[in-house]
C-alpha atoms as a PDB file:
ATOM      1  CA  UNK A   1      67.464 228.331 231.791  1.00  0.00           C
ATOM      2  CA  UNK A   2      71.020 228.611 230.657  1.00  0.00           C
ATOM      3  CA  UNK A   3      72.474 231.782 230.089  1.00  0.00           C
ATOM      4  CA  UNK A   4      75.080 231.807 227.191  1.00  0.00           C
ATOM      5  CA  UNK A   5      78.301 234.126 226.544  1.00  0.00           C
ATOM      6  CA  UNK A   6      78.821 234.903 222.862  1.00  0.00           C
ATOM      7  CA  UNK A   7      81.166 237.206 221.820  1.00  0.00           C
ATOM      8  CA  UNK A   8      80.416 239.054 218.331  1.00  0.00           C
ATOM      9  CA  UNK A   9      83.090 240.151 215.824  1.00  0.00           C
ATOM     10  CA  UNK A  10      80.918 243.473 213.885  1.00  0.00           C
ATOM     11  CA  UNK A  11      82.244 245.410 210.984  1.00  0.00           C
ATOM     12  CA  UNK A  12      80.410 248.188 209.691  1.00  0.00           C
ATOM     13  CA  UNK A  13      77.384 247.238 211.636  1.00  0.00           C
ATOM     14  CA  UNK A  14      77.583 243.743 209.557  1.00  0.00           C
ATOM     15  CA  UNK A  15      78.001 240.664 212.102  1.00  0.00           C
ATOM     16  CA  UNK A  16      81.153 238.487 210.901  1.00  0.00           C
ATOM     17  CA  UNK A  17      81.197 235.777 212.873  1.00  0.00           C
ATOM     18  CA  UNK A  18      80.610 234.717 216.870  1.00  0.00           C
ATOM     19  CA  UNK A  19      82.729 232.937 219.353  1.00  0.00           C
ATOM     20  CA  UNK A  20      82.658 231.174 222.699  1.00  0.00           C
ATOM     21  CA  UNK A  21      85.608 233.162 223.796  1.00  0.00           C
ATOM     22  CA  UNK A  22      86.594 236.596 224.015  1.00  0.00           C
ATOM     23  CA  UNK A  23      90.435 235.462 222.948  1.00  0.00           C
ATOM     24  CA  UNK A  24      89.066 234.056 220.192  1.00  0.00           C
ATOM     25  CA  UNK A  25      87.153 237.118 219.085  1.00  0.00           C
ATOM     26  CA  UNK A  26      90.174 239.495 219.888  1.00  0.00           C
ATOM     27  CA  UNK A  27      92.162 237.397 217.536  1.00  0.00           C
ATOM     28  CA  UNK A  28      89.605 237.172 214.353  1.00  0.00           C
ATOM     29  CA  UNK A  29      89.043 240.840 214.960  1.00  0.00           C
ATOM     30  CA  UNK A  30      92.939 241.465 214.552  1.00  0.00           C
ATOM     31  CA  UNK A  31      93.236 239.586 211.573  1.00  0.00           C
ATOM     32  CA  UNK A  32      90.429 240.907 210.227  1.00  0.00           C
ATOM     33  CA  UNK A  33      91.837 244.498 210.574  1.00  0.00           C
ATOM     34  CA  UNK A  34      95.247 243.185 208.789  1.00  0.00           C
ATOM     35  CA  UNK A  35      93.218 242.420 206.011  1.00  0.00           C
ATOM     36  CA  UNK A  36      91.710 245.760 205.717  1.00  0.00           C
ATOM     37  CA  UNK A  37      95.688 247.256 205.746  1.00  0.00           C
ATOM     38  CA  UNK A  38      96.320 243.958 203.292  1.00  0.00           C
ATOM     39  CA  UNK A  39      93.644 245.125 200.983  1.00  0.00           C
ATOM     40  CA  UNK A  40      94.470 249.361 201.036  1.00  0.00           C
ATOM     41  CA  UNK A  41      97.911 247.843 200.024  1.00  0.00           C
ATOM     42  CA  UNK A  42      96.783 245.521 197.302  1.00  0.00           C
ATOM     43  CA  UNK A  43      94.409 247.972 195.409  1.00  0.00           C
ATOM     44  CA  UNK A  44      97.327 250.943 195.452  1.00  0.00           C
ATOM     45  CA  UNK A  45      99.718 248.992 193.784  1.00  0.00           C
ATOM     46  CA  UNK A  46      96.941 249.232 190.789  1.00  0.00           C
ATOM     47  CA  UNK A  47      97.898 245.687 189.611  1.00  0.00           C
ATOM     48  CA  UNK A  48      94.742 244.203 190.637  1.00  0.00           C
ATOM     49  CA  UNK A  49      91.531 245.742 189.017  1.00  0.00           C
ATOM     50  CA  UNK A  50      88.811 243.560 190.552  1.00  0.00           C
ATOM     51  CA  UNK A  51      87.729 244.668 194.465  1.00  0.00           C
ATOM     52  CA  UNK A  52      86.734 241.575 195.052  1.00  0.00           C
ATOM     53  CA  UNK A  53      89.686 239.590 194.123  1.00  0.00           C
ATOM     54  CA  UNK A  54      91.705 241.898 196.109  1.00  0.00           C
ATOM     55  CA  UNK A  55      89.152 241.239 199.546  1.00  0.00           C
ATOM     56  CA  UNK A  56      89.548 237.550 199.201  1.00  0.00           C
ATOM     57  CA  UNK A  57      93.484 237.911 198.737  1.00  0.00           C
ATOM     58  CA  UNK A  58      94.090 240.145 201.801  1.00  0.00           C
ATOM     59  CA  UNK A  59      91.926 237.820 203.573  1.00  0.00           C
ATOM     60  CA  UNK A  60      93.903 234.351 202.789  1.00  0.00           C
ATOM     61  CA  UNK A  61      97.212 236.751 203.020  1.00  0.00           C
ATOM     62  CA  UNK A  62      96.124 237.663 206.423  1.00  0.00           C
ATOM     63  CA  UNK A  63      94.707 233.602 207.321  1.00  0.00           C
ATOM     64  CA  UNK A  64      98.073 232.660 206.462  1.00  0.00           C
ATOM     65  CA  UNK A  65      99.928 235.375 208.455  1.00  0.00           C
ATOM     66  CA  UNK A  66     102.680 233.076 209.951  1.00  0.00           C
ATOM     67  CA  UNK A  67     103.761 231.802 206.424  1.00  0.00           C
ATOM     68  CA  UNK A  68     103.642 235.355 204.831  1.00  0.00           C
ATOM     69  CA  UNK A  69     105.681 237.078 207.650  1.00  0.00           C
ATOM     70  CA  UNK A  70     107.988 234.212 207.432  1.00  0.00           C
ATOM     71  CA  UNK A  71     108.271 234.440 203.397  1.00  0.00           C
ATOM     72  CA  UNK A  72     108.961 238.089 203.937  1.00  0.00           C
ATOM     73  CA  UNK A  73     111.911 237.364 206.477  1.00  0.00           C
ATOM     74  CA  UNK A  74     113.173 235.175 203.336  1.00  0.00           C
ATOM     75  CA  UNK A  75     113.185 231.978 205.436  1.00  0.00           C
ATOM     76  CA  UNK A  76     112.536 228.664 203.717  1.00  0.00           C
ATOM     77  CA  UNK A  77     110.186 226.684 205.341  1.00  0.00           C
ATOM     78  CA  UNK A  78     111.330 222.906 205.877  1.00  0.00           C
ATOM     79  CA  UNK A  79     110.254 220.630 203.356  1.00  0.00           C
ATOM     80  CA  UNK A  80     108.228 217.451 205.477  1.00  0.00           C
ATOM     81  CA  UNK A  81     110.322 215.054 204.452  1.00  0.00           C
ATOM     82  CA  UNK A  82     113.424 216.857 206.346  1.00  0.00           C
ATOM     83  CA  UNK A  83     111.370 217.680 209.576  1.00  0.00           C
ATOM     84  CA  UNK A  84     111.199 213.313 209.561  1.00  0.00           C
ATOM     85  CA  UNK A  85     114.445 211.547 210.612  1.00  0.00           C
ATOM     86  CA  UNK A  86     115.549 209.461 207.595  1.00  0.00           C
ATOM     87  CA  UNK A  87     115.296 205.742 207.957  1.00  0.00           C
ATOM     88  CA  UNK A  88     118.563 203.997 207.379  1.00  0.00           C
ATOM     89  CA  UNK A  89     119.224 201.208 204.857  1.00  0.00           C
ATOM     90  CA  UNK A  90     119.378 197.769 206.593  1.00  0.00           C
ATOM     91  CA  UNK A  91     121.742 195.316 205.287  1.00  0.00           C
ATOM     92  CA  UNK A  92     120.795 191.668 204.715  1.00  0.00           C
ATOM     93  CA  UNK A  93     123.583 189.417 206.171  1.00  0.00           C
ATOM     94  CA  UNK A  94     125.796 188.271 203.545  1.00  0.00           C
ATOM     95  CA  UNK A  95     124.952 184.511 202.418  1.00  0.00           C
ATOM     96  CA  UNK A  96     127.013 181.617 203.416  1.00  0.00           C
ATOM     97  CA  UNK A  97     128.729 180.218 201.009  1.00  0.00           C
ATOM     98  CA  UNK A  98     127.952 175.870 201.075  1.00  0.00           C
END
């Protein structure tokens, strides 16, 4: 018999989601609680009417953490074709002229 570790993300007695690891569990229980602070946020400003719409918003915002905290530092971020060294232009050898 094997005896498992699971680690179990609750909120509000609901199970979310489980994990092999309690780092990973720590970490989709933080974002999770950024969403809830997201969301509070979102439906004071009074510009979105739907509590749903708002949920699933805080959510992605708080998925896509990096990018947001990075938007809100007004950095760009790199388009992929900069990141790439550009390839240089090769020149045929001029012809010989017979």
């Amino acid at each position: 018999m094997a005896v498992i570790v699971k680690y179990v993300v609750e909120r509000d007695g609901e199970e979310k989601m489980t994990f092999a690891s309690k780092a990973e569990a720590d970490a989709y229980d933080k974002m999770l609680d950024i969403a809830d602070e997201l969301e509070g946020l979102l439906q004071a400003s009074g510009l979105i009417e739907d509590d749903g719409v708002s949920e699933g918003l805080a959510l992605y915002l708080a998925e896509q953490k990096e990018a947001v905290m990075q938007a809100l530092k007004g950095k760009k971020k790199a388009p992929a074709e900069a990141k790439a060294p550009a390839k240089k232009a090769t020149k045929a050898p001029a012809e010989k002229a017979a």
